[in-house]
C-alpha atoms as a PDB file:
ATOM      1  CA  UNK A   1      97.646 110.191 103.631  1.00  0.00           C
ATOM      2  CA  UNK A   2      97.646 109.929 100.202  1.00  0.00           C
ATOM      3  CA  UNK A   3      98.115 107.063  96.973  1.00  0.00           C
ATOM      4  CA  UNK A   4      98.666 107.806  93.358  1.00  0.00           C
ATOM      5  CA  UNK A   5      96.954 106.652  90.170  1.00  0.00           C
ATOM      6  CA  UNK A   6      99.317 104.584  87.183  1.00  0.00           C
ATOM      7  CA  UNK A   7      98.511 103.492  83.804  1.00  0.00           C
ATOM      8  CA  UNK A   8     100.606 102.327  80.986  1.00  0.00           C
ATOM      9  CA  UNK A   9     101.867  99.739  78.595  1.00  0.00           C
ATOM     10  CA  UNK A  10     104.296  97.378  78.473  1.00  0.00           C
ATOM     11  CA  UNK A  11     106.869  97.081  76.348  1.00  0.00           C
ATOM     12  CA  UNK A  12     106.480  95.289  72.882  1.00  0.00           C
ATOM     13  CA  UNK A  13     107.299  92.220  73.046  1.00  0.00           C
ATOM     14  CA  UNK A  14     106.563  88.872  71.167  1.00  0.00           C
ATOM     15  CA  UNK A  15     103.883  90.691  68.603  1.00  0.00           C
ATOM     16  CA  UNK A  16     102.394  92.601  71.275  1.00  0.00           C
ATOM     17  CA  UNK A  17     101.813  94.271  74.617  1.00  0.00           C
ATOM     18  CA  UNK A  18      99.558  95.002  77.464  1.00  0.00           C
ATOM     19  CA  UNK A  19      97.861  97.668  79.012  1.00  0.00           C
ATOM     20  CA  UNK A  20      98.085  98.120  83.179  1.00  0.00           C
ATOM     21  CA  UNK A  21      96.354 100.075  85.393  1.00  0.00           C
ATOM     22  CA  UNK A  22      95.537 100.905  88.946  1.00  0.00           C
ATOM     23  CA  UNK A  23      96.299 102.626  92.671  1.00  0.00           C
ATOM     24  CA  UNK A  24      98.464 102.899  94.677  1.00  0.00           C
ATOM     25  CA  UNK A  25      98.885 102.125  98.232  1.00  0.00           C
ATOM     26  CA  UNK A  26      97.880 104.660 100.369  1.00  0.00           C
ATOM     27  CA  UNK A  27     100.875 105.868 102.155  1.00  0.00           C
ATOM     28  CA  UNK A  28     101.293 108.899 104.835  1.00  0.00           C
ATOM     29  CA  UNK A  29     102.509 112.361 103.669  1.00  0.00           C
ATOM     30  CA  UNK A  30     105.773 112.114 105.085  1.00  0.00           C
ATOM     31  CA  UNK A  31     109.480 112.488 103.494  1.00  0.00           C
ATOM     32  CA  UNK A  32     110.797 108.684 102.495  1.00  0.00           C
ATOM     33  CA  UNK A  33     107.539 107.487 102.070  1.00  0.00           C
ATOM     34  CA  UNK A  34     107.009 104.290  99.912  1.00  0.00           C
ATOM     35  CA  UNK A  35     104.042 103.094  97.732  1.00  0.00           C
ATOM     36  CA  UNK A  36     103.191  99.429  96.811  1.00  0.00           C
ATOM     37  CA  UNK A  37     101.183  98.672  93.640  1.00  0.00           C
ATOM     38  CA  UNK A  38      99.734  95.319  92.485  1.00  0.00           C
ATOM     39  CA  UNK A  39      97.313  94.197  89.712  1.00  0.00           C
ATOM     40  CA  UNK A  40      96.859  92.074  86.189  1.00  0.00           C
ATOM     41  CA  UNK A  41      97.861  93.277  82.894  1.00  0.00           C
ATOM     42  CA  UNK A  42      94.750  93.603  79.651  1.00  0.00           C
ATOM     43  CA  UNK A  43      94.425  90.373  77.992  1.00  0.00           C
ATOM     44  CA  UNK A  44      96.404  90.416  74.715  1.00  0.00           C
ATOM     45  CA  UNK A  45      97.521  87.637  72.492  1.00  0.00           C
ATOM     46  CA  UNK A  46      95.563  84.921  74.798  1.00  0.00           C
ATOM     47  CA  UNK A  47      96.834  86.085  78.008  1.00  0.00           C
ATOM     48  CA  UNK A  48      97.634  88.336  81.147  1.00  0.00           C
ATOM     49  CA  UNK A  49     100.453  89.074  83.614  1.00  0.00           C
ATOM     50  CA  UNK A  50     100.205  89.843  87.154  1.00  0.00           C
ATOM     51  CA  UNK A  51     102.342  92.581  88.706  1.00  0.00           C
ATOM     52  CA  UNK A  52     103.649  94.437  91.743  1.00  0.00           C
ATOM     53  CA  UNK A  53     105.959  96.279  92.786  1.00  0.00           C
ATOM     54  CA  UNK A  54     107.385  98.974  95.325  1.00  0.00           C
ATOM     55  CA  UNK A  55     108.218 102.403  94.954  1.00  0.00           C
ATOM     56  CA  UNK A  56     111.370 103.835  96.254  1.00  0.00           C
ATOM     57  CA  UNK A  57     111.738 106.603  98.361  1.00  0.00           C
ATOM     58  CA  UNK A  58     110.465 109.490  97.281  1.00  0.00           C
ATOM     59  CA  UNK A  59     113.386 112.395  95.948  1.00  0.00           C
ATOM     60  CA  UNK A  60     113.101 115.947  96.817  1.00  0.00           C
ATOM     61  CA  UNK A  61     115.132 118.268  94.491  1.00  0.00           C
ATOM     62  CA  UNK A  62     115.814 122.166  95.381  1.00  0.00           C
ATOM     63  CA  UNK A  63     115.293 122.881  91.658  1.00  0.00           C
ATOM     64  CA  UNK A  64     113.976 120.792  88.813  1.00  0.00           C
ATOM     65  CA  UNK A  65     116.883 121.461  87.099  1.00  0.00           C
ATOM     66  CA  UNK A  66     120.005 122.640  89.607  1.00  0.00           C
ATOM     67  CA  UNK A  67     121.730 123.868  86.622  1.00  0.00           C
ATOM     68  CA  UNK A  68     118.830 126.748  86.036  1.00  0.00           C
ATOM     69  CA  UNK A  69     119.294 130.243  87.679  1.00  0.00           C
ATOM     70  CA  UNK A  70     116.849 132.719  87.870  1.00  0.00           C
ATOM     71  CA  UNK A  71     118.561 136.590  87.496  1.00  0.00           C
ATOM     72  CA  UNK A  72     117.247 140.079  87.144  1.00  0.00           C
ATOM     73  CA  UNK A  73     117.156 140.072  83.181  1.00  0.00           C
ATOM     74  CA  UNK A  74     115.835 136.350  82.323  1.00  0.00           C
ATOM     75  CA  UNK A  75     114.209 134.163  84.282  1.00  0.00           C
ATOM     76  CA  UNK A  76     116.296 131.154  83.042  1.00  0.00           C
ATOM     77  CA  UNK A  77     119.836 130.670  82.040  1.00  0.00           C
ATOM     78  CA  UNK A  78     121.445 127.292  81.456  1.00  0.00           C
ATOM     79  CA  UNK A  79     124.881 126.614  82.661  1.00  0.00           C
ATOM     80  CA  UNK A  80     127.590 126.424  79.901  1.00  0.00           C
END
């Protein structure tokens, strides 16, 4: 089992923007898993905004970047 920490701000809109914070949803360490997050935005400009949302499931990649090959000389080169 584990959850994730998020932070952030919002985009600027209206002469300003908020900062959000929190934790996850603890979810079980298992391909596909999903996290849910909820919470309130700072107080900027003479209010807040509540939030939440989902994650989706979570992507597994081979390699960071499929287009990097390792070889005997350099340990990176990019595909043309």
């Amino acid at each position: 089992m584990h959850s994730h920490s998020f932070s952030g701000y919002t985009s600027y809109n209206n002469g300003h923007r908020h900062y959000y914070m929190g934790m996850t949803s603890i979810s079980p360490d298992v391909p596909g898993h999903i996290h849910y997050m909820a919470g309130y935005t700072s107080f900027d400009d003479g209010h807040t905004h509540a939030y939440r949302s989902a994650t989706g499931p979570a992507i597994y990649w081979q390699h960071a970047l499929p287009w990097v090959q390792r070889n005997d000389r350099d340990s990176r080169s990019a595909h043309p």
